[in-house]
N, C-alpha and C. Protein backbone atom coordinates (compact mmCIF):
# COMPACT_ATOMS: atom_id res chain seq x y z
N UNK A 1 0.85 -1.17 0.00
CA UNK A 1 0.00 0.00 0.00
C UNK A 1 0.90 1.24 0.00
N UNK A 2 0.26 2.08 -0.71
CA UNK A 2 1.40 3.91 -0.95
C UNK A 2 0.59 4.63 -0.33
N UNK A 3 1.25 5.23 0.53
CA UNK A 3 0.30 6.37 1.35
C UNK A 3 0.54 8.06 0.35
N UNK A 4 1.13 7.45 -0.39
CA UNK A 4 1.83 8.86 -1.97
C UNK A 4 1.99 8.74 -2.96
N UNK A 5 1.59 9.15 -3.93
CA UNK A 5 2.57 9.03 -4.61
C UNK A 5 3.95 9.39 -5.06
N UNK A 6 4.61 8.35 -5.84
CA UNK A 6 6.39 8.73 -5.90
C UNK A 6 6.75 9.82 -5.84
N UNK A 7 7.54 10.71 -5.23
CA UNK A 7 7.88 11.84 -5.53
C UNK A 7 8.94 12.32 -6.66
N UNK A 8 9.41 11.40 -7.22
CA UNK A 8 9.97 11.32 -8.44
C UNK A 8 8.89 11.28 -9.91
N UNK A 9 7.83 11.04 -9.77
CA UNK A 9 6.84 10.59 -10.71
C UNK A 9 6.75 12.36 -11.38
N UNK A 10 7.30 12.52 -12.73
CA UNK A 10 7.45 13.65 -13.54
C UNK A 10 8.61 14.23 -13.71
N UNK A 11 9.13 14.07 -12.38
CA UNK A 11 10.57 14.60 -12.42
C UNK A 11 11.45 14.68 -14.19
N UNK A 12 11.05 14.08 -14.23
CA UNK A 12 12.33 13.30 -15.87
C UNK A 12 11.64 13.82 -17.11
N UNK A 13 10.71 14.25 -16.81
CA UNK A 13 9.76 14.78 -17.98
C UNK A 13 10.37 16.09 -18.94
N UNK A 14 10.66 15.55 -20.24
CA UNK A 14 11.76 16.00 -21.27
C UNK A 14 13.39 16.37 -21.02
N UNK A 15 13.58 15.82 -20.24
CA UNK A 15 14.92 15.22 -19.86
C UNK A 15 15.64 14.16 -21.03
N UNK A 16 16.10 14.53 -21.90
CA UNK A 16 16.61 13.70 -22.82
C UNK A 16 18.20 13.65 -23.05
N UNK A 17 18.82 14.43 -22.32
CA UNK A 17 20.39 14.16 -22.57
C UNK A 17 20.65 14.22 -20.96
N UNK A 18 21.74 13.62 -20.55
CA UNK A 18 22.15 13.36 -19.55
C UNK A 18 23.80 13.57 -19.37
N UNK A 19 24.40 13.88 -18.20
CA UNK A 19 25.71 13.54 -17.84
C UNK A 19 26.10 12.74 -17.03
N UNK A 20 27.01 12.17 -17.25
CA UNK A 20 26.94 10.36 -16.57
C UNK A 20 28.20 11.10 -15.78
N UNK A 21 28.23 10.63 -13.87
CA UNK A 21 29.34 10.66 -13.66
C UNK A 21 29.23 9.72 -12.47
N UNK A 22 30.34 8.81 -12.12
CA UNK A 22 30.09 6.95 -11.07
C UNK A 22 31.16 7.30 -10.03
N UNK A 23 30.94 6.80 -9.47
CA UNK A 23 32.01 7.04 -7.77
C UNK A 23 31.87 5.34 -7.46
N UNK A 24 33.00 4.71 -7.19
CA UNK A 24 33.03 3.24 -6.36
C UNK A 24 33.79 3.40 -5.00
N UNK A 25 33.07 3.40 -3.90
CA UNK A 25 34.21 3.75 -2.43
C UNK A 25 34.59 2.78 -1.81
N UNK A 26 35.30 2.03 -1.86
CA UNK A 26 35.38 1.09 -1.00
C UNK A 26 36.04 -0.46 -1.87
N UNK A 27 34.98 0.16 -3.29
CA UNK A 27 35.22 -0.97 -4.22
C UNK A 27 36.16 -0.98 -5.76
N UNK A 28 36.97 0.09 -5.42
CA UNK A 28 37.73 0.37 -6.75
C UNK A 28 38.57 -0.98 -7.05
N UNK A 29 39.33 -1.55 -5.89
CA UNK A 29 40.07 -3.05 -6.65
C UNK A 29 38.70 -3.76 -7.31
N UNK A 30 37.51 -3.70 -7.39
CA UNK A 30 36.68 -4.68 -7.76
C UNK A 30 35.83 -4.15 -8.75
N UNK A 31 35.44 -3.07 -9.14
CA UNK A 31 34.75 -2.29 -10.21
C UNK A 31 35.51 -0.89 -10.35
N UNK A 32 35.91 -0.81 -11.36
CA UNK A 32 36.29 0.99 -11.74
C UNK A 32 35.28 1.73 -12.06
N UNK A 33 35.35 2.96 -11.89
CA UNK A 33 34.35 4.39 -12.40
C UNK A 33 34.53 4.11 -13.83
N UNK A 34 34.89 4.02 -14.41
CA UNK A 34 34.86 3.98 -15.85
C UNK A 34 34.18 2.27 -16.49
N UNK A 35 33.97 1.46 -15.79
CA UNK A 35 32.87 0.47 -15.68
C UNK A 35 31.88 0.90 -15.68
N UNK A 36 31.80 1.46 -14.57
CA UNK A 36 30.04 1.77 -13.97
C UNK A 36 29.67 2.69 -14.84
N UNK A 37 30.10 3.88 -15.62
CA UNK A 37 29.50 4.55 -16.62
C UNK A 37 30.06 3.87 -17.68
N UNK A 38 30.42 3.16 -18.30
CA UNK A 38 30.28 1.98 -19.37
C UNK A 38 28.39 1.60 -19.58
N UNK A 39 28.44 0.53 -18.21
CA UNK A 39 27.36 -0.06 -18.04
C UNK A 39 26.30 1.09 -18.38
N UNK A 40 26.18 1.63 -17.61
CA UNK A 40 24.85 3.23 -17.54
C UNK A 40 25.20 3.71 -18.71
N UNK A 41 26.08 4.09 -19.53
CA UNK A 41 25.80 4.38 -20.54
C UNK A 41 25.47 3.88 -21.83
N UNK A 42 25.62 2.32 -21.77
CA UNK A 42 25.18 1.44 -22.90
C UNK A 42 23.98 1.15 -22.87
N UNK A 43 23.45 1.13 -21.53
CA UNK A 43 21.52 0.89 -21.56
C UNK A 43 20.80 2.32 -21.89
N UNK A 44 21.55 3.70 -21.72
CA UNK A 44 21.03 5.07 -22.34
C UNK A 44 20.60 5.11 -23.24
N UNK A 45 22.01 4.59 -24.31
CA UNK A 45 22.20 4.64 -25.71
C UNK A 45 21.42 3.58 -26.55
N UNK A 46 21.02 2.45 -25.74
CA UNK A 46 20.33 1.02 -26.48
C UNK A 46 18.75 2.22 -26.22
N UNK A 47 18.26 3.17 -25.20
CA UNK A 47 17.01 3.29 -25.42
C UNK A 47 16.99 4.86 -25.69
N UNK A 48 18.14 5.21 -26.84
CA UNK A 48 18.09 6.40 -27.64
C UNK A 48 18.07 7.83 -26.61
N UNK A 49 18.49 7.63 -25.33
CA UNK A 49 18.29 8.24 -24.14
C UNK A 49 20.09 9.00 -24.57
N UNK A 50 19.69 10.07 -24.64
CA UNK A 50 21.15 10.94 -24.96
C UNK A 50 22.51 11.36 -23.87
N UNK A 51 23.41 11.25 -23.81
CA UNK A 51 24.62 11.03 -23.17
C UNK A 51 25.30 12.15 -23.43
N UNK A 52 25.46 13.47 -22.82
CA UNK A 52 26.57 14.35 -22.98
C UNK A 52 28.01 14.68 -21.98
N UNK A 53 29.41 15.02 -22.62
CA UNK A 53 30.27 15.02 -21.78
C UNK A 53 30.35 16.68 -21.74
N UNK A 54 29.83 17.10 -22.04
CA UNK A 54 29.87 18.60 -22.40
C UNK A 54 29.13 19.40 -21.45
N UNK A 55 27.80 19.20 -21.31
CA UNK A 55 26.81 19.69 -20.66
C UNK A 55 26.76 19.35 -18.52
N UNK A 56 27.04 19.63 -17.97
CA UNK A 56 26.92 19.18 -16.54
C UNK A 56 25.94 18.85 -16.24
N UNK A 57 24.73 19.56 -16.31
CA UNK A 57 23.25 19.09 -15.79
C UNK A 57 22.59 18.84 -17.17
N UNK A 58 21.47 18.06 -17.09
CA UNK A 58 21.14 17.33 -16.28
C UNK A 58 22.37 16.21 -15.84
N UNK A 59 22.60 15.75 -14.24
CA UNK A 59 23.38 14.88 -14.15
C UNK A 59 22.67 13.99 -13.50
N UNK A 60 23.76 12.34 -14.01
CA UNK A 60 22.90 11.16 -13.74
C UNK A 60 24.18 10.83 -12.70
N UNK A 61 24.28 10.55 -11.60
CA UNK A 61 24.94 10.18 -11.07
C UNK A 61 24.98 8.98 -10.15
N UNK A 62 25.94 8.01 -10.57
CA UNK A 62 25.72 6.55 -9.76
C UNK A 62 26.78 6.43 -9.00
N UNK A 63 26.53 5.80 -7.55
CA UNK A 63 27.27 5.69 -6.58
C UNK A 63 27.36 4.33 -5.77
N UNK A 64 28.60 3.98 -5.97
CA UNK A 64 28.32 2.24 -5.58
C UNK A 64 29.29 2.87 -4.34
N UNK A 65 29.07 2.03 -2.75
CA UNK A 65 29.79 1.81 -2.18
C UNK A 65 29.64 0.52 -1.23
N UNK A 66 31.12 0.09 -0.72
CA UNK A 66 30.88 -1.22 -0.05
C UNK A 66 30.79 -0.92 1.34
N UNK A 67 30.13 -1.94 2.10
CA UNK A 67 29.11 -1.65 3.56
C UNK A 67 30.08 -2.77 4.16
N UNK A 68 30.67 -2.19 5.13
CA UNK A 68 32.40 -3.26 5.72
C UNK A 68 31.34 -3.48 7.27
N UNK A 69 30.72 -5.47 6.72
CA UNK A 69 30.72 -6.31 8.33
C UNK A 69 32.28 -6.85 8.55
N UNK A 70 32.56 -6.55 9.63
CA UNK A 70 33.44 -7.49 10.30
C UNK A 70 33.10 -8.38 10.35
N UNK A 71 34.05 -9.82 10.76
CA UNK A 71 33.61 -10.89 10.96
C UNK A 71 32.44 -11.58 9.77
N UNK A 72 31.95 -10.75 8.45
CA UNK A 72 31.21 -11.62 7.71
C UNK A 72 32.06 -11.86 6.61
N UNK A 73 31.95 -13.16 6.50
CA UNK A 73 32.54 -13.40 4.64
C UNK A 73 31.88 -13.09 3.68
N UNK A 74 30.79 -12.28 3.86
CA UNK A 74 29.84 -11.75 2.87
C UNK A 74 30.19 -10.23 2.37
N UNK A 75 30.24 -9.72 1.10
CA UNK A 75 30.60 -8.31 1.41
C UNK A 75 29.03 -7.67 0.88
N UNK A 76 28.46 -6.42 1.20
CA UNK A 76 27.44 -5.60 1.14
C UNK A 76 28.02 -4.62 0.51
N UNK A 77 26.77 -4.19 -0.21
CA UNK A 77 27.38 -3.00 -1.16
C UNK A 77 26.07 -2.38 -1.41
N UNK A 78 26.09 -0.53 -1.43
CA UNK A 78 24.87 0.08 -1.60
C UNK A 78 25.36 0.38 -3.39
N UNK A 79 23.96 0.57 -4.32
CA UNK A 79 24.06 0.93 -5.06
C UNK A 79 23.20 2.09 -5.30
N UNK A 80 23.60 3.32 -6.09
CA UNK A 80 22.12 4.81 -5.60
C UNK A 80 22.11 4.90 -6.97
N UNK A 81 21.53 5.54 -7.68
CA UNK A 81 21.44 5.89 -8.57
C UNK A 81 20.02 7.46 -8.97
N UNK A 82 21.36 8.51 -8.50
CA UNK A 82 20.46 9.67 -8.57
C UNK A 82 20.38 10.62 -9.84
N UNK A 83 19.72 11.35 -9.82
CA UNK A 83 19.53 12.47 -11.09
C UNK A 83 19.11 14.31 -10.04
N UNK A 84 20.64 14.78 -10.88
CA UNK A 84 20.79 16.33 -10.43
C UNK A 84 20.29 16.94 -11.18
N UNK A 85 19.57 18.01 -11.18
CA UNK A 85 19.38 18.96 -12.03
C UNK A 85 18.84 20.59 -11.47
N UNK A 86 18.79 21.68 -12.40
CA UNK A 86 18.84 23.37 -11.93
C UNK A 86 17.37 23.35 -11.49
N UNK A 87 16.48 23.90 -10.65
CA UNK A 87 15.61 23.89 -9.90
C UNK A 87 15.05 25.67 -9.33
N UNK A 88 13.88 26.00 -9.43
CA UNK A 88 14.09 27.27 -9.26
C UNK A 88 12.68 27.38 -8.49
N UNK A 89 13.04 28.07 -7.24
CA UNK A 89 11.40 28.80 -6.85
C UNK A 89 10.13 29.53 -7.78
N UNK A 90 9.01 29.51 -8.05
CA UNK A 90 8.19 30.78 -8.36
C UNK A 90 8.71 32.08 -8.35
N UNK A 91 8.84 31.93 -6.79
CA UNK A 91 9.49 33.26 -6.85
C UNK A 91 10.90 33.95 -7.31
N UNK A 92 11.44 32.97 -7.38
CA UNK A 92 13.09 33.21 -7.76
C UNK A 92 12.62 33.35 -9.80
N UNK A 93 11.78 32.86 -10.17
CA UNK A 93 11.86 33.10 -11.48
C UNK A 93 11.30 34.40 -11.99
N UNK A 94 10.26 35.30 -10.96
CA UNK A 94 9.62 35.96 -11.04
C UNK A 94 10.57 37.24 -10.86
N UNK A 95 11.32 37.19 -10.05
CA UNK A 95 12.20 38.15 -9.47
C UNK A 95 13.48 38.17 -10.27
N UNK A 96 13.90 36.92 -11.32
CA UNK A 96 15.29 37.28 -11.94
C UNK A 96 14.43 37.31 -13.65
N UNK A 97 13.05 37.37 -13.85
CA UNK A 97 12.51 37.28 -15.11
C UNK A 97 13.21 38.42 -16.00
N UNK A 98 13.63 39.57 -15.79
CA UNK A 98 14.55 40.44 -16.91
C UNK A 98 15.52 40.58 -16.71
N UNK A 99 16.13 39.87 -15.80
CA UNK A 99 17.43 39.99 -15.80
C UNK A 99 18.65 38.73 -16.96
N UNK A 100 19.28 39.75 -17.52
CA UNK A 100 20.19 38.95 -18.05
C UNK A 100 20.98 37.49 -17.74
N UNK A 101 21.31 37.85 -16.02
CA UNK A 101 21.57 36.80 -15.77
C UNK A 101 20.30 35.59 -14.65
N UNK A 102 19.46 35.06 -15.48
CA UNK A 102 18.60 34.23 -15.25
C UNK A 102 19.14 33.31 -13.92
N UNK A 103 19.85 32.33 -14.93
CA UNK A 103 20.11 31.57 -14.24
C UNK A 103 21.30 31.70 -12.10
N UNK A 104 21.22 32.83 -12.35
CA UNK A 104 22.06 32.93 -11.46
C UNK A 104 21.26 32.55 -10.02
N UNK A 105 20.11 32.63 -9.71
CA UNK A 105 18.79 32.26 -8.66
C UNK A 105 18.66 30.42 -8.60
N UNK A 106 19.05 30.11 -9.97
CA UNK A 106 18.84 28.59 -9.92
C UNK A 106 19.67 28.08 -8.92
N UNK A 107 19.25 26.71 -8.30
CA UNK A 107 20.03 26.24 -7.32
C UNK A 107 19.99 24.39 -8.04
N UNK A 108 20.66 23.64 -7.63
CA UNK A 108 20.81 22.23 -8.05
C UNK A 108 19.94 21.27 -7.00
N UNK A 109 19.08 20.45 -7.04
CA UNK A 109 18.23 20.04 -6.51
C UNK A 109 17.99 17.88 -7.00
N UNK A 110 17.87 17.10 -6.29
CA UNK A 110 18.04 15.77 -6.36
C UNK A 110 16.86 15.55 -7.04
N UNK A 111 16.19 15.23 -8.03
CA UNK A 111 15.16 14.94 -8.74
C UNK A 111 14.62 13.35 -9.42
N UNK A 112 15.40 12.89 -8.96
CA UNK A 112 15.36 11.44 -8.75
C UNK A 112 16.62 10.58 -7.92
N UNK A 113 16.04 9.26 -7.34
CA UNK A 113 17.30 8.71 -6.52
C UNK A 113 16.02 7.57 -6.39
N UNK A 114 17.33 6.18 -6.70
CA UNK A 114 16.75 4.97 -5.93
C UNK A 114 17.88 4.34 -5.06
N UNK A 115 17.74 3.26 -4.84
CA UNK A 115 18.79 2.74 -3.93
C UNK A 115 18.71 1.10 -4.01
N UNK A 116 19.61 0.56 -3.70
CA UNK A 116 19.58 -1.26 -3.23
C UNK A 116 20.81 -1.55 -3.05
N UNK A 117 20.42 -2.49 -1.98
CA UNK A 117 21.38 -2.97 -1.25
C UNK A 117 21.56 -4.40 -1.48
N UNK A 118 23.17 -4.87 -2.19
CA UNK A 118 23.27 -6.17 -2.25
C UNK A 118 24.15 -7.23 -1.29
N UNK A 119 24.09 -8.11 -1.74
CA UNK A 119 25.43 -9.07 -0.75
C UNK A 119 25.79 -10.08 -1.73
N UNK A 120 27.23 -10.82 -1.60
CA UNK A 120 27.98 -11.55 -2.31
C UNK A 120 28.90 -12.26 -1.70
N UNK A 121 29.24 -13.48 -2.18
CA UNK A 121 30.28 -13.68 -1.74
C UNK A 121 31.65 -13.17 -2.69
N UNK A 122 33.04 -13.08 -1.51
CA UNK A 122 33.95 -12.14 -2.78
C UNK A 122 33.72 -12.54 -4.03
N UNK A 123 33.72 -13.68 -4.27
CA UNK A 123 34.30 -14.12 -5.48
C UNK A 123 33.08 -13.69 -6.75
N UNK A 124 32.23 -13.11 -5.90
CA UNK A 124 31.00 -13.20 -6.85
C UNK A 124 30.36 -11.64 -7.02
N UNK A 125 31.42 -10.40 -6.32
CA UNK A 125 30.65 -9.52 -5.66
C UNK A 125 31.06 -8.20 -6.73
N UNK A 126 31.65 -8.60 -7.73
CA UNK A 126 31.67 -7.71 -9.47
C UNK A 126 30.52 -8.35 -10.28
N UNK A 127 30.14 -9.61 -10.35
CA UNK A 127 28.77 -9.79 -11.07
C UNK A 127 27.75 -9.57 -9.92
N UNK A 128 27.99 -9.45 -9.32
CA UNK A 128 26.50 -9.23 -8.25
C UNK A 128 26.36 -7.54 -8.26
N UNK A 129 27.26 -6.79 -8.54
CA UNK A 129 27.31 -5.23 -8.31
C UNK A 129 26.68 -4.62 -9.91
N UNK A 130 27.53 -5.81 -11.16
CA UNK A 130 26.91 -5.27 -12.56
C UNK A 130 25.89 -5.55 -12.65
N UNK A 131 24.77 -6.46 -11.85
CA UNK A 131 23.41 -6.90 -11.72
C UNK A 131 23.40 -5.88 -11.14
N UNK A 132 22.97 -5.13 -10.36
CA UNK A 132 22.11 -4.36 -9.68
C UNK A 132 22.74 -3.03 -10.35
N UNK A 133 23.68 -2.18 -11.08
CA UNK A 133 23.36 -1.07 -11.42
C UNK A 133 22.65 -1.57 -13.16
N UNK A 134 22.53 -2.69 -13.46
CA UNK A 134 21.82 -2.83 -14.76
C UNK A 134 20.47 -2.69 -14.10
N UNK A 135 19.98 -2.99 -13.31
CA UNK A 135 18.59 -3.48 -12.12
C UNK A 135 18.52 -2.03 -12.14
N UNK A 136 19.44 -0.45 -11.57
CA UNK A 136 18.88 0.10 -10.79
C UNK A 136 18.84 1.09 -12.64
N UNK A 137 19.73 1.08 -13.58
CA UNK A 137 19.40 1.73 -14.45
C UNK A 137 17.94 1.54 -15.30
N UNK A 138 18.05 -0.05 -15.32
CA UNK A 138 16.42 -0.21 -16.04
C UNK A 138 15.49 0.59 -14.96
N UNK A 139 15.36 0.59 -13.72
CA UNK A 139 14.51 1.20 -13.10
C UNK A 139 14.51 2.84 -13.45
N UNK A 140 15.37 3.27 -13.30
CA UNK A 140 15.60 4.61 -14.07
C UNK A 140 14.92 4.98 -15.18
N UNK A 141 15.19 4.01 -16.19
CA UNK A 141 14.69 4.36 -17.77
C UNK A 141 13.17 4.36 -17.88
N UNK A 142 12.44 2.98 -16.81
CA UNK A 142 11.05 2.87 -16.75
C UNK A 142 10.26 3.99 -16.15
N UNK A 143 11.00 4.74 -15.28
CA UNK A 143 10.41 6.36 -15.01
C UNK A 143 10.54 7.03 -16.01
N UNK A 144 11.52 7.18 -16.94
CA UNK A 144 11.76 8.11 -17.94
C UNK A 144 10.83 8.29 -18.91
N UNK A 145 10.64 6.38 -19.23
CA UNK A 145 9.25 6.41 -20.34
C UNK A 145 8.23 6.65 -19.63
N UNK A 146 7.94 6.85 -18.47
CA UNK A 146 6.46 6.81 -17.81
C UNK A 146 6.38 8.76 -17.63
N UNK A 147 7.47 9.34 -17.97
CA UNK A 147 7.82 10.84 -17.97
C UNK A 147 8.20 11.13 -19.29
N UNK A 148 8.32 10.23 -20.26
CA UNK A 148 8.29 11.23 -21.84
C UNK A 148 7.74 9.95 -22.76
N UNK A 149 6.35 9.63 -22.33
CA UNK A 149 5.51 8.47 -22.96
C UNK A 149 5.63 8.87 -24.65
N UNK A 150 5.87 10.07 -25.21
CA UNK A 150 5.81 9.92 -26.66
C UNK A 150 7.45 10.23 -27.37
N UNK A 151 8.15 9.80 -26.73
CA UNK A 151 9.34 9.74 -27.22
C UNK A 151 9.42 8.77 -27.70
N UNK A 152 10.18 8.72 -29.50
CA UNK A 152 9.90 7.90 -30.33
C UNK A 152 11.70 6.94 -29.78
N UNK A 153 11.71 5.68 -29.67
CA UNK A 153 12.77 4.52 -29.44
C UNK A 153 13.19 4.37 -30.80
C-alpha cells in the first residue's frame, strides 16, 4: 500500500540528454568508475536516451559503495542511482525574469534517486554489483518512459 505518490513521478519529464558521472568507495580493486559509466551508458544509448560530456546538468549520477561487516565473509554493497538537475522557486523566477543573468537564482536540486542494497560472496561480488546497477538503471529508464511516454525509441 502507498500512502503517496512517488515523488519522483514527472521529475524526468523532457529530460533527454544526460551527464553520466560513477564514484566506487570502497570498491575500486573490484569495479572501476569507468565500468560503472560503461554499463549506464550502454543501456542510455540502447534506449536512444542521450549522453553528454559537455553539458553538466542534467546529471545522472551513480554511486556504488561497499558496507564493511566485520567478521562476515559476505561483502554488502549500496548501489544509488540519482539524477541532479537546476531547480528554481516561483518566486526566484519571477524576481530574476529580466534579468540577463537568469540563471544565477537557480540552485541544483536531487530529482530522482533509488537505492539497493546487495550481498555476495567475494568471489561473486563484481557480477552481483553489474546486476544491480543494470537493475537500478532499467529502473531509471522505466520512469523516464512513464515521464516522456511519446518519445519515439
Amino acid at each position: 500500500m502507498y500512502a503517496q505518490q512517488p515523488w519522483v513521478e514527472g521529475n524526468l519529464k523532457g529530460l533527454n540528454r544526460y551527464h553520466i558521472e560513477a564514484s566506487a568507495i570502497g570498491l575500486e580493486h573490484v569495479i572501476s568508475k569507468a565500468e560503472i559509466k560503461t554499463y549506464v551508458e550502454s543501456k542510455l544509448i540502447q534506449y536512444h536516451v542521450k549522453v553528454s560530456q559537455k553539458e553538466a546538468y542534467p546529471r545522472l549520477q551513480v554511486y556504488v559503495e561497499e558496507a564493511v561487516v566485520k567478521g562476515d565473509s559476505i561483502s554488502q554493497f549500496l548501489v544509488e542511482l540519482s539524477v541532479y538537475d537546476f531547480s528554481a522557486t516561483v518566486d526566484q523566477v519571477i524576481d530574476q525574469f529580466n534579468y540577463t543573468d537568469f540563471q544565477k537564482g537557480f540552485q541544483v536540486n536531487k530529482i530522482y534517486e533509488n537505492q539497493s542494497i546487495g550481498s555476495a560472496a567475494p568471489d561473486q561480488l563484481k557480477h552481483s554489483i553489474e546486476q544491480v546497477i543494470v537493475f537500478e538503471t532499467d529502473r531509471f529508464l522505466n520512469q523516464w518512459r512513464q515521464d516522456n511516454p511519446f518519445k519515439k525509441f
